[in-house]
PDB file of N, CA and C in Angstrom:
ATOM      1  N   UNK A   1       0.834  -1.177   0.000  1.00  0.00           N
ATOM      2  CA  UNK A   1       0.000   0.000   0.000  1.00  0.00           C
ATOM      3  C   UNK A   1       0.893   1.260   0.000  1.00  0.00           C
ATOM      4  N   UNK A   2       0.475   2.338  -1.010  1.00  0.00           N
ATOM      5  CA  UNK A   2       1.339   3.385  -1.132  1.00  0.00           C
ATOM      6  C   UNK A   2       0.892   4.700   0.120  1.00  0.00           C
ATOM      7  N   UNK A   3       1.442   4.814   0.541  1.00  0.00           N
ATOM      8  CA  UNK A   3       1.333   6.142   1.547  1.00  0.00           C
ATOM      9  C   UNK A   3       0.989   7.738   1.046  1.00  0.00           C
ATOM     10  N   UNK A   4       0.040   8.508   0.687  1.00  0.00           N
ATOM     11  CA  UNK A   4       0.758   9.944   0.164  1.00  0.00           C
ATOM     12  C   UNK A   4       0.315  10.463   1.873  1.00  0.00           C
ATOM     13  N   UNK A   5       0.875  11.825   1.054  1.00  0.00           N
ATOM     14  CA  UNK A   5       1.499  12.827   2.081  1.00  0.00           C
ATOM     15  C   UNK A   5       0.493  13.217   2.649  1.00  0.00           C
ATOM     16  N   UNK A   6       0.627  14.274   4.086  1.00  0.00           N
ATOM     17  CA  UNK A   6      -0.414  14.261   4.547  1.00  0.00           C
ATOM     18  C   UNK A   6      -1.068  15.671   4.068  1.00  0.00           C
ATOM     19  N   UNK A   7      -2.242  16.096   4.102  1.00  0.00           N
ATOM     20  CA  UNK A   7      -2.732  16.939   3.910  1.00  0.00           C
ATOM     21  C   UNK A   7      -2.307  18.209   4.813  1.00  0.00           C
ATOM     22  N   UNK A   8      -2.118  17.984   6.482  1.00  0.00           N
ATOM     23  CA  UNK A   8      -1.243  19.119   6.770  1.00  0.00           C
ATOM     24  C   UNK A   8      -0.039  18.856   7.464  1.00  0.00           C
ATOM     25  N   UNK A   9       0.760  19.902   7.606  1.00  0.00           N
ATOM     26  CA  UNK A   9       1.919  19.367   8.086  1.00  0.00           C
ATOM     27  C   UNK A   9       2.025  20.043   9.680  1.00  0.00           C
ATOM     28  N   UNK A  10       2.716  19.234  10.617  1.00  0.00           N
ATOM     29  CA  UNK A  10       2.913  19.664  11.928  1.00  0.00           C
ATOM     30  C   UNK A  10       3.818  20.929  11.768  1.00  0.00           C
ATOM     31  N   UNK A  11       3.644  21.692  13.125  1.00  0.00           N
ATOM     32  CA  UNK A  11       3.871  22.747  13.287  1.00  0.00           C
ATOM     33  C   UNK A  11       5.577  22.919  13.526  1.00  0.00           C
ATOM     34  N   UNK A  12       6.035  22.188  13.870  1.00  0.00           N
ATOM     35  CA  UNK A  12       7.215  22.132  14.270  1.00  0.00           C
ATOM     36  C   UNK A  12       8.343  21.991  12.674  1.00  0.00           C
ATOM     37  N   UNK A  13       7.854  20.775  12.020  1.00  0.00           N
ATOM     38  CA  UNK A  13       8.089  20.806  10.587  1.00  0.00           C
ATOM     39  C   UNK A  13       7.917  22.234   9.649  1.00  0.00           C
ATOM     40  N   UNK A  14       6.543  23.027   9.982  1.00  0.00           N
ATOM     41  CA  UNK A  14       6.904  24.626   9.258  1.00  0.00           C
ATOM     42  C   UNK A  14       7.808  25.785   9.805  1.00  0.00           C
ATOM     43  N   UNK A  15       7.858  25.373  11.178  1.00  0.00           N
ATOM     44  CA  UNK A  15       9.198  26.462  11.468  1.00  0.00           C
ATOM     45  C   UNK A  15      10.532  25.995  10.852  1.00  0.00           C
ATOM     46  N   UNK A  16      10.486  24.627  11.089  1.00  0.00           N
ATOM     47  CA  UNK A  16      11.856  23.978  10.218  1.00  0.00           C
ATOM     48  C   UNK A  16      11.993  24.521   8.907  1.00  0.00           C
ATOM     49  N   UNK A  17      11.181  24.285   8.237  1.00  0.00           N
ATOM     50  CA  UNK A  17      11.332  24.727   6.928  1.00  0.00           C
ATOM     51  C   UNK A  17      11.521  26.595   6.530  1.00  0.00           C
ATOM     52  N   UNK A  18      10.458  27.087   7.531  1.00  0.00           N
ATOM     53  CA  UNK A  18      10.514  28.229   7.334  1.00  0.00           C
ATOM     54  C   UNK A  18      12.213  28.697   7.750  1.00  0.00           C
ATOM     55  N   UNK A  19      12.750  28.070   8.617  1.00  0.00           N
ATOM     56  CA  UNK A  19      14.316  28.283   9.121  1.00  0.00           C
ATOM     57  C   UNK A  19      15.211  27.909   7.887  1.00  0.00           C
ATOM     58  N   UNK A  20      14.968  26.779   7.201  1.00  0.00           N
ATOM     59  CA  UNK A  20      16.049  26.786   6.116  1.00  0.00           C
ATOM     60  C   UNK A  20      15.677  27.546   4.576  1.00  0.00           C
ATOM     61  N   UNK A  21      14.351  27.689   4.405  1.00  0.00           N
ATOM     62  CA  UNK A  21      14.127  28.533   3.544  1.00  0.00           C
ATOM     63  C   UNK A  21      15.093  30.082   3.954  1.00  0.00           C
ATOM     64  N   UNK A  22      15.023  30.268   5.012  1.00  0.00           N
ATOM     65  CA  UNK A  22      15.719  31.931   5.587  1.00  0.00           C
ATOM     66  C   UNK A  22      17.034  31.691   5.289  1.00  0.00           C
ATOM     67  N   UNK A  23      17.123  30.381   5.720  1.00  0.00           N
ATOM     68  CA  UNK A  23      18.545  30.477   5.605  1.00  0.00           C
ATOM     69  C   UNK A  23      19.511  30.286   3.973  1.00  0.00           C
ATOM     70  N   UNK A  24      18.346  29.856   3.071  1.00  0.00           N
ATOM     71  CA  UNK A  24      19.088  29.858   2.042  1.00  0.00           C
ATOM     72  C   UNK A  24      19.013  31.444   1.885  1.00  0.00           C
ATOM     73  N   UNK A  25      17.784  31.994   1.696  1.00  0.00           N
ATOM     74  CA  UNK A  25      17.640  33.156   0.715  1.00  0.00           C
ATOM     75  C   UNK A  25      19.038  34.115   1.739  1.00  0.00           C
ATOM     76  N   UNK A  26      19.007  33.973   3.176  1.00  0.00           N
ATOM     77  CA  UNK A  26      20.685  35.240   3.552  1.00  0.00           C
ATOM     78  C   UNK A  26      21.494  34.574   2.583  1.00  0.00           C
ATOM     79  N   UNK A  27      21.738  33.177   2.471  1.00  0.00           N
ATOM     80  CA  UNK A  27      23.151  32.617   1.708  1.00  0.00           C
ATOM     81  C   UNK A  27      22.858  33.369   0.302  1.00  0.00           C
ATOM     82  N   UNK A  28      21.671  33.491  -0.033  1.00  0.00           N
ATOM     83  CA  UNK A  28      21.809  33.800  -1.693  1.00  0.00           C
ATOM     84  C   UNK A  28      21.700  35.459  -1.784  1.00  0.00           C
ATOM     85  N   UNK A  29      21.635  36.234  -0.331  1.00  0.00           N
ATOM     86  CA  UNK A  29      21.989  37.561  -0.687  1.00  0.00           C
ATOM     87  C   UNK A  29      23.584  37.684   0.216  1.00  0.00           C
ATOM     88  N   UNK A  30      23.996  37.356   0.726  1.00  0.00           N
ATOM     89  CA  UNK A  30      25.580  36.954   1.038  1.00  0.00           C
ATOM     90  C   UNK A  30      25.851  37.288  -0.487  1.00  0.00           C
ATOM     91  N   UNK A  31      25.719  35.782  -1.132  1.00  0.00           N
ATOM     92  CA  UNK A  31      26.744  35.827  -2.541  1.00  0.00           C
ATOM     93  C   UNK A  31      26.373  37.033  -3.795  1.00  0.00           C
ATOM     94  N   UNK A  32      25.139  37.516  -3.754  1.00  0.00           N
ATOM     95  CA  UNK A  32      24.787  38.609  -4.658  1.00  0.00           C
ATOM     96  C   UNK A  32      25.565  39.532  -3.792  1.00  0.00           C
ATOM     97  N   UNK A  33      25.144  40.385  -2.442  1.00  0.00           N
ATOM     98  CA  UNK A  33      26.161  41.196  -2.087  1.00  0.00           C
ATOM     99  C   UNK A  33      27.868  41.266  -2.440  1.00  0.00           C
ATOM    100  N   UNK A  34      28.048  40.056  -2.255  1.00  0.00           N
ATOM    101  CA  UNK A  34      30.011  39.528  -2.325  1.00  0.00           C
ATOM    102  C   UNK A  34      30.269  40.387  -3.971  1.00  0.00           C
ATOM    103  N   UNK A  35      29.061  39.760  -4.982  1.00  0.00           N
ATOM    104  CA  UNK A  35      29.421  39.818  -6.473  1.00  0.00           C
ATOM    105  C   UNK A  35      29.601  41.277  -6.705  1.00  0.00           C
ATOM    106  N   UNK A  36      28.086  42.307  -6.206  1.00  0.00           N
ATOM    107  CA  UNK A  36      28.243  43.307  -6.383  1.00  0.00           C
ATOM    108  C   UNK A  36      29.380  44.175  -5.843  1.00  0.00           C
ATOM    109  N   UNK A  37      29.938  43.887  -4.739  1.00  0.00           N
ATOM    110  CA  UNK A  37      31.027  44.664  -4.052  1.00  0.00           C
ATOM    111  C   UNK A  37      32.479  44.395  -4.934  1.00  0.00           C
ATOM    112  N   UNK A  38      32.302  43.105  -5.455  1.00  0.00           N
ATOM    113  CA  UNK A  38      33.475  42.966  -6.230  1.00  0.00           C
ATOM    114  C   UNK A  38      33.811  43.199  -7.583  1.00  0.00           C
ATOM    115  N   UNK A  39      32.189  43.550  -8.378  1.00  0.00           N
ATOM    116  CA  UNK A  39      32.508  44.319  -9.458  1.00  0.00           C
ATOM    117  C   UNK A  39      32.155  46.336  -9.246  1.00  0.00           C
ATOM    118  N   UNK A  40      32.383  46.508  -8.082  1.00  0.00           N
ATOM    119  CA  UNK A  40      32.458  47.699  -8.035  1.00  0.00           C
ATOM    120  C   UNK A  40      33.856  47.894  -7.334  1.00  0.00           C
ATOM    121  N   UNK A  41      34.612  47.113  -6.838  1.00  0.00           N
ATOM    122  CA  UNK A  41      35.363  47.106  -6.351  1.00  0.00           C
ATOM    123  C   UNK A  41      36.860  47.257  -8.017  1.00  0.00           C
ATOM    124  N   UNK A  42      36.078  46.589  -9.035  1.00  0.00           N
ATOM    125  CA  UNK A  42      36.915  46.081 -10.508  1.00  0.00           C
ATOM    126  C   UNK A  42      36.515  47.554 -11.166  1.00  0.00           C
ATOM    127  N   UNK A  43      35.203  48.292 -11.083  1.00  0.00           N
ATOM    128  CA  UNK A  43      35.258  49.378 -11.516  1.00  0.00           C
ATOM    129  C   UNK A  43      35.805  50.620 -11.292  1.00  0.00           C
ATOM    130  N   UNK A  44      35.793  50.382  -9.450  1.00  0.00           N
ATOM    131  CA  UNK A  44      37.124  51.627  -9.327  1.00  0.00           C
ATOM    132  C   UNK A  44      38.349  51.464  -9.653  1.00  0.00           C
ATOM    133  N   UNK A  45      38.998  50.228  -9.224  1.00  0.00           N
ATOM    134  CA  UNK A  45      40.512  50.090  -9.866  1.00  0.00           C
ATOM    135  C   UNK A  45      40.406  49.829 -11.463  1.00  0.00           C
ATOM    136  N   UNK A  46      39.660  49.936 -12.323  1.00  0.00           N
ATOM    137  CA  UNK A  46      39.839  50.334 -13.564  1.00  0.00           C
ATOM    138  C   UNK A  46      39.618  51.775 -14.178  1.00  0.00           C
ATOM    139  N   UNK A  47      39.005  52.705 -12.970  1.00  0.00           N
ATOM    140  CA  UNK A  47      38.616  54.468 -13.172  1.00  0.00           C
ATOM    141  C   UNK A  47      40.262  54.478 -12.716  1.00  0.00           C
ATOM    142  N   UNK A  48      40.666  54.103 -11.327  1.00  0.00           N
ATOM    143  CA  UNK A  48      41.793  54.731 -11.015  1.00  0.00           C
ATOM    144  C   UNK A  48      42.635  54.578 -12.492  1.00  0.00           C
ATOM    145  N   UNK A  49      43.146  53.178 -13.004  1.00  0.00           N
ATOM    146  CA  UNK A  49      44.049  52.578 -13.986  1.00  0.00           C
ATOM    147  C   UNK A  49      44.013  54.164 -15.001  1.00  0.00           C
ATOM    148  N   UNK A  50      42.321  54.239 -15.465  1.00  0.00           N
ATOM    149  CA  UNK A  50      42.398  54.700 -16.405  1.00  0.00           C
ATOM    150  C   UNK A  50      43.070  56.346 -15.898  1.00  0.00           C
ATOM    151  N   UNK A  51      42.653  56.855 -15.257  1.00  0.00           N
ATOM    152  CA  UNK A  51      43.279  58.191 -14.579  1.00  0.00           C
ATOM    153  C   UNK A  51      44.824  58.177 -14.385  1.00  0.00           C
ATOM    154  N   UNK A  52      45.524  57.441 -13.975  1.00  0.00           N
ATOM    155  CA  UNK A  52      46.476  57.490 -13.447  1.00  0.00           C
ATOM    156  C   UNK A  52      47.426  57.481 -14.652  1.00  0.00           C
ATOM    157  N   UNK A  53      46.780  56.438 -15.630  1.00  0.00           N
ATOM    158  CA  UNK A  53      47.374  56.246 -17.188  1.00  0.00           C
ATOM    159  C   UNK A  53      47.525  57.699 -18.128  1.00  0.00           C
ATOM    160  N   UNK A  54      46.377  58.182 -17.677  1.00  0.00           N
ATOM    161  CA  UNK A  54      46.463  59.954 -18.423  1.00  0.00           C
ATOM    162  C   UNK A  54      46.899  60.710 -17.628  1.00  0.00           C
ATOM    163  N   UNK A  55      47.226  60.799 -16.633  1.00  0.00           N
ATOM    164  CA  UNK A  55      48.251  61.550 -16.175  1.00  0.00           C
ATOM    165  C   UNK A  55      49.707  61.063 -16.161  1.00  0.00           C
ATOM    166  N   UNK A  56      49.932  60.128 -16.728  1.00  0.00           N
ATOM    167  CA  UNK A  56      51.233  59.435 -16.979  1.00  0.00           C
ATOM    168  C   UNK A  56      51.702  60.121 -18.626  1.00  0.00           C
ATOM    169  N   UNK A  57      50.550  59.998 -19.098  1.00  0.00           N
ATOM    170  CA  UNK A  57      50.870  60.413 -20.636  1.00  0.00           C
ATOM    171  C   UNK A  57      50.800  61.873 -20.617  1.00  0.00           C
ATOM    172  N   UNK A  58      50.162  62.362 -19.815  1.00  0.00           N
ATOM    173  CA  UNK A  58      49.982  64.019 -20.034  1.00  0.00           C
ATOM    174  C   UNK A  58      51.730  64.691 -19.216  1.00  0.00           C
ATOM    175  N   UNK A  59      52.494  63.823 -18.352  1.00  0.00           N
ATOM    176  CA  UNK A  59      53.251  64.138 -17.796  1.00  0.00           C
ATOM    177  C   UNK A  59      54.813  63.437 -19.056  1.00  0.00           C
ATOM    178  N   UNK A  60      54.533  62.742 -19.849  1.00  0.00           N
ATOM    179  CA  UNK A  60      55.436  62.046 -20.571  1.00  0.00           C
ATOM    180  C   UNK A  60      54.993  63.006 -21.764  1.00  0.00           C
ATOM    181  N   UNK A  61      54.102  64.235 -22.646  1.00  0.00           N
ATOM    182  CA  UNK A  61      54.048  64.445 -23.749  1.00  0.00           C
ATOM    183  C   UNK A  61      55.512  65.272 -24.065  1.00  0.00           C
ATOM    184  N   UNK A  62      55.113  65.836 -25.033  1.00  0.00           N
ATOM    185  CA  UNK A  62      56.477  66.896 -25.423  1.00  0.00           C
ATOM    186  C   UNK A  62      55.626  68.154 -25.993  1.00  0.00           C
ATOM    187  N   UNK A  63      55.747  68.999 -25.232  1.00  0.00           N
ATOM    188  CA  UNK A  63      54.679  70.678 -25.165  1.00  0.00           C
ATOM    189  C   UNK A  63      55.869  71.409 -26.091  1.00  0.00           C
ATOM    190  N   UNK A  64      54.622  72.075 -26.989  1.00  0.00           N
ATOM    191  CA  UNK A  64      55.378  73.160 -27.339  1.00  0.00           C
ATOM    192  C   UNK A  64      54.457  74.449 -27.898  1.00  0.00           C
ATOM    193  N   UNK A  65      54.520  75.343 -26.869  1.00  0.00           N
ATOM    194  CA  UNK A  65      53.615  76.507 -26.659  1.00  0.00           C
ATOM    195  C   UNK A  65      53.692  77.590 -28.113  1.00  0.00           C
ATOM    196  N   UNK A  66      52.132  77.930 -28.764  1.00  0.00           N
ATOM    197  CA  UNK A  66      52.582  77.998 -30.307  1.00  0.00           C
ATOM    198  C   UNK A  66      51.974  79.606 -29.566  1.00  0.00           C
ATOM    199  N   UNK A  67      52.704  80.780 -29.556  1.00  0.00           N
ATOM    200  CA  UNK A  67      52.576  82.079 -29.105  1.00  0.00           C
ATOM    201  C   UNK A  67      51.915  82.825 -30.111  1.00  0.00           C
ATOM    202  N   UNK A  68      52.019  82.242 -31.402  1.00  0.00           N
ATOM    203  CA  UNK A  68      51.755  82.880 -32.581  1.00  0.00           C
ATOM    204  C   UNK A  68      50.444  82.355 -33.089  1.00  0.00           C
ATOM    205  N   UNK A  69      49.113  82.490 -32.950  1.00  0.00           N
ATOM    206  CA  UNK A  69      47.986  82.173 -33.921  1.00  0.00           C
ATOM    207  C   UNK A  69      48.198  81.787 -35.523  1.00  0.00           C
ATOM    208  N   UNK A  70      48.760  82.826 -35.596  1.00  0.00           N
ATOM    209  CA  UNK A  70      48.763  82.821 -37.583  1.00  0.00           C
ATOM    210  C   UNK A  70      49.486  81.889 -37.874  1.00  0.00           C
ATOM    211  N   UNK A  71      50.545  80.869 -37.140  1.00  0.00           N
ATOM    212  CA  UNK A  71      51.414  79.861 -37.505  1.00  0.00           C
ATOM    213  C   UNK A  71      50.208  78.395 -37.496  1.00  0.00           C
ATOM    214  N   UNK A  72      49.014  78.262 -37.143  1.00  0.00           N
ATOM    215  CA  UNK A  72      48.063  77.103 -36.823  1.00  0.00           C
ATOM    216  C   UNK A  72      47.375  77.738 -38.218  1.00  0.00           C
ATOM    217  N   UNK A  73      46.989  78.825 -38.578  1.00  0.00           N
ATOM    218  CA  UNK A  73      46.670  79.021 -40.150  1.00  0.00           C
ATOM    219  C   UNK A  73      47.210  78.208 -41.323  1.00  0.00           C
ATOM    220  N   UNK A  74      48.719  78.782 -41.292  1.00  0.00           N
ATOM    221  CA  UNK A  74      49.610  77.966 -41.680  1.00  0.00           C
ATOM    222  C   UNK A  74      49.921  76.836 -42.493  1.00  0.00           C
ATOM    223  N   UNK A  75      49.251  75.828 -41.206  1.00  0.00           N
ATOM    224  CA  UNK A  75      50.006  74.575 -41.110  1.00  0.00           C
ATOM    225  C   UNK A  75      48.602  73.711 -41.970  1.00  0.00           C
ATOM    226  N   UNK A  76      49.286  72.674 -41.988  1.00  0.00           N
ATOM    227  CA  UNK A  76      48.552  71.520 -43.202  1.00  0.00           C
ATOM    228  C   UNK A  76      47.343  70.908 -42.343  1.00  0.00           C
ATOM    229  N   UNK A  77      47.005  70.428 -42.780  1.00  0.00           N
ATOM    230  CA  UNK A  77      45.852  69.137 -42.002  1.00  0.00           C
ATOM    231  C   UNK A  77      46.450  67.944 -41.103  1.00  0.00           C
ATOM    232  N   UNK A  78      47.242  67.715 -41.831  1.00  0.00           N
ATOM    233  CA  UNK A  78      47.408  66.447 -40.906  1.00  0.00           C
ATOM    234  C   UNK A  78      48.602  67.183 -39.531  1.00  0.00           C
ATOM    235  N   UNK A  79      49.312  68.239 -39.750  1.00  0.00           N
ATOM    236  CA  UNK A  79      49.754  68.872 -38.303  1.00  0.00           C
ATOM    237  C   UNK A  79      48.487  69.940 -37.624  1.00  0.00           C
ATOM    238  N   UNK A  80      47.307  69.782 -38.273  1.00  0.00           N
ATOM    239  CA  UNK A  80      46.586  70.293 -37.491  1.00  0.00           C
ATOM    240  C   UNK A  80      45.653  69.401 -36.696  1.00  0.00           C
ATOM    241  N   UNK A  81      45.936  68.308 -36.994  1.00  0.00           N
ATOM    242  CA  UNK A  81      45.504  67.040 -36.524  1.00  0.00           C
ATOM    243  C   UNK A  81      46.141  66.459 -35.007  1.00  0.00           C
ATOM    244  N   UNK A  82      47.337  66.456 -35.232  1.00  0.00           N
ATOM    245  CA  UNK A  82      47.942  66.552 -33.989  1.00  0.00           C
ATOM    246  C   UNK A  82      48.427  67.736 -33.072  1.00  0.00           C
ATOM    247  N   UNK A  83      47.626  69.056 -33.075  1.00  0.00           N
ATOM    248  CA  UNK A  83      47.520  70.170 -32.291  1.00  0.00           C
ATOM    249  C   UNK A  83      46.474  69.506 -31.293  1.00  0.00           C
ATOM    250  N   UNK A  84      46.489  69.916 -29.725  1.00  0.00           N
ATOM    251  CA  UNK A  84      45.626  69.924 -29.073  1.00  0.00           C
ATOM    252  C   UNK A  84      45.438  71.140 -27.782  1.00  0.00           C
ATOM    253  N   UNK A  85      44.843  71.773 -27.892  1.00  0.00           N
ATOM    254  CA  UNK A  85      44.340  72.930 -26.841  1.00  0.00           C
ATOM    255  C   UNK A  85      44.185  72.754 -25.548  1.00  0.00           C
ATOM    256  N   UNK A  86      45.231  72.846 -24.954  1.00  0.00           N
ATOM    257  CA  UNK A  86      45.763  72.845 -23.402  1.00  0.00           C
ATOM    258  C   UNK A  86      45.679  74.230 -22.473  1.00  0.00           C
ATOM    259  N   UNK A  87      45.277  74.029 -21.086  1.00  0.00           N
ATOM    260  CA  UNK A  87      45.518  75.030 -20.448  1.00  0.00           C
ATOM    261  C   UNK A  87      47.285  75.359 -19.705  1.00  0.00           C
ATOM    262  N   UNK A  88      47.578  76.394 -20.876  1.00  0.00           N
ATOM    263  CA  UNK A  88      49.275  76.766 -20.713  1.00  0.00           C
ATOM    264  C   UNK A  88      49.703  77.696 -19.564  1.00  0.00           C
ATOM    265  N   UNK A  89      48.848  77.752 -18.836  1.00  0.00           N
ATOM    266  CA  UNK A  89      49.261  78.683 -17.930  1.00  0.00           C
ATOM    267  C   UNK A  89      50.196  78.161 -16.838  1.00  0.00           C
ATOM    268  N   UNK A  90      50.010  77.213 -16.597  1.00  0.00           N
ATOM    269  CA  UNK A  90      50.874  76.868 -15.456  1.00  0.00           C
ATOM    270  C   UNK A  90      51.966  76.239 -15.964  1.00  0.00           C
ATOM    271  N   UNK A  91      51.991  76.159 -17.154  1.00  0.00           N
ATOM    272  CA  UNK A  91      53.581  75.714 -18.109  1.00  0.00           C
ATOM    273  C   UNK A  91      53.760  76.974 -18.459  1.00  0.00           C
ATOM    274  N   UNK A  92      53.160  77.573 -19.026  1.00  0.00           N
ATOM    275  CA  UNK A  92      54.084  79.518 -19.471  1.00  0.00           C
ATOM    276  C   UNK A  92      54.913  79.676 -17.745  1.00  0.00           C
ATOM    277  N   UNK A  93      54.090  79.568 -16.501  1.00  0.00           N
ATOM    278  CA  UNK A  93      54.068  80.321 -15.823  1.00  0.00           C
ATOM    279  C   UNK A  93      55.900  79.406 -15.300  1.00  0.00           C
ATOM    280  N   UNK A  94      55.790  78.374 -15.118  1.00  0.00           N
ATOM    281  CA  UNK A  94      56.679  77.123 -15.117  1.00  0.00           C
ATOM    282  C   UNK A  94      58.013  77.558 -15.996  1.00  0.00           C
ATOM    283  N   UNK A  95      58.301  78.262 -17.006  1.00  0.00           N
ATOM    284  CA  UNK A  95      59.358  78.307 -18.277  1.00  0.00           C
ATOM    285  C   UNK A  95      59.755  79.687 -17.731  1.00  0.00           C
ATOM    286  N   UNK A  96      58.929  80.597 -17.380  1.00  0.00           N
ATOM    287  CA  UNK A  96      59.153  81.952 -16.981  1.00  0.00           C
ATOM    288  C   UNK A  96      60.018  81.767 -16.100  1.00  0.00           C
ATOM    289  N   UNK A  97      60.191  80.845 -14.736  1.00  0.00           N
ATOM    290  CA  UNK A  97      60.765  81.301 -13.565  1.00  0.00           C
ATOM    291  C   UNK A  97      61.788  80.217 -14.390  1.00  0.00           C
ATOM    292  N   UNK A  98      61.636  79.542 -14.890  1.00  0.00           N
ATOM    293  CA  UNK A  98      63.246  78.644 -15.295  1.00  0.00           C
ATOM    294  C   UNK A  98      63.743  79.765 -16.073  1.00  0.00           C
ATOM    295  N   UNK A  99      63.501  80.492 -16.682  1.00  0.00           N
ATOM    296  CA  UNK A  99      64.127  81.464 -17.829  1.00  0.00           C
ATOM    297  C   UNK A  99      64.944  82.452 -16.476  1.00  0.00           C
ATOM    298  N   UNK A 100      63.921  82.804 -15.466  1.00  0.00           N
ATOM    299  CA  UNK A 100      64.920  83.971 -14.750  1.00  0.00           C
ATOM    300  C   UNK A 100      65.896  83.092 -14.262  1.00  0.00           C
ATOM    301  N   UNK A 101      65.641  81.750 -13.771  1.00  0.00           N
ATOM    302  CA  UNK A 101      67.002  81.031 -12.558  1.00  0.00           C
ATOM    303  C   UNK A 101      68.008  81.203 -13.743  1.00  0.00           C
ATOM    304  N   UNK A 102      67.642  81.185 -15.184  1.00  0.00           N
ATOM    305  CA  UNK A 102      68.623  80.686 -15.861  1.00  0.00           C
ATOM    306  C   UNK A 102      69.428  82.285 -16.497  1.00  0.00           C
ATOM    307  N   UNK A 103      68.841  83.503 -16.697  1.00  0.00           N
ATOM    308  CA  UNK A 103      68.897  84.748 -16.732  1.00  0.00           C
ATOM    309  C   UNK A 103      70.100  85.200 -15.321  1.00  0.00           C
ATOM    310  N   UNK A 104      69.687  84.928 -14.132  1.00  0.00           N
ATOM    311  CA  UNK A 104      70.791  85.662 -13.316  1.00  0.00           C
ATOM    312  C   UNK A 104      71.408  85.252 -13.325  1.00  0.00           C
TER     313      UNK A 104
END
């Protein structure tokens, strides 16, 4: 003779269950929390990478301050291609005091 299940279940059996049901769903926001912290964790050290990389290149270029407008008239396409519009002030201001150390 086959047995089925019973129509209700004891009380002690639904706290059980209700206890490991809880306990999966913390385990399954544990590991969603872990994931999210660790791809935000991959997105800042790839903002830093990328920052740190352009200020590596902006500190490695080779400047050369064009005083003259009418010389960017001038010039062809493809050297107007590699012009880019920088704020020169703190490099004018930078060449000035090397010009006096180098003046007295």
């Amino acid at each position: 003779m086959i047995q089925d299940k019973a129509l209700r279940t004891s009380w002690a059996r639904k706290l059980k269950e209700r206890q490991e049901k809880k306990l999966v769903q913390d385990l399954a926001r544990q590991l969603q929390e872990a994931k999210k912290q660790e791809r935000e964790e991959k997105k800042r050290r790839r903002e830093e990478n990328l920052k740190r990389r352009l200020e590596n290149e902006r500190k490695a270029e080779i400047v050369q301050v064009i005083r003259n407008p009418l010389k960017l008239k001038r010039a062809k396409k493809k050297q107007l291609r590699r012009v880019e519009k920088r704020d020169t002030l703190a490099l004018l201001q930078k060449s000035s005091q090397q010009r006096k150390k180098g003046g007295e």
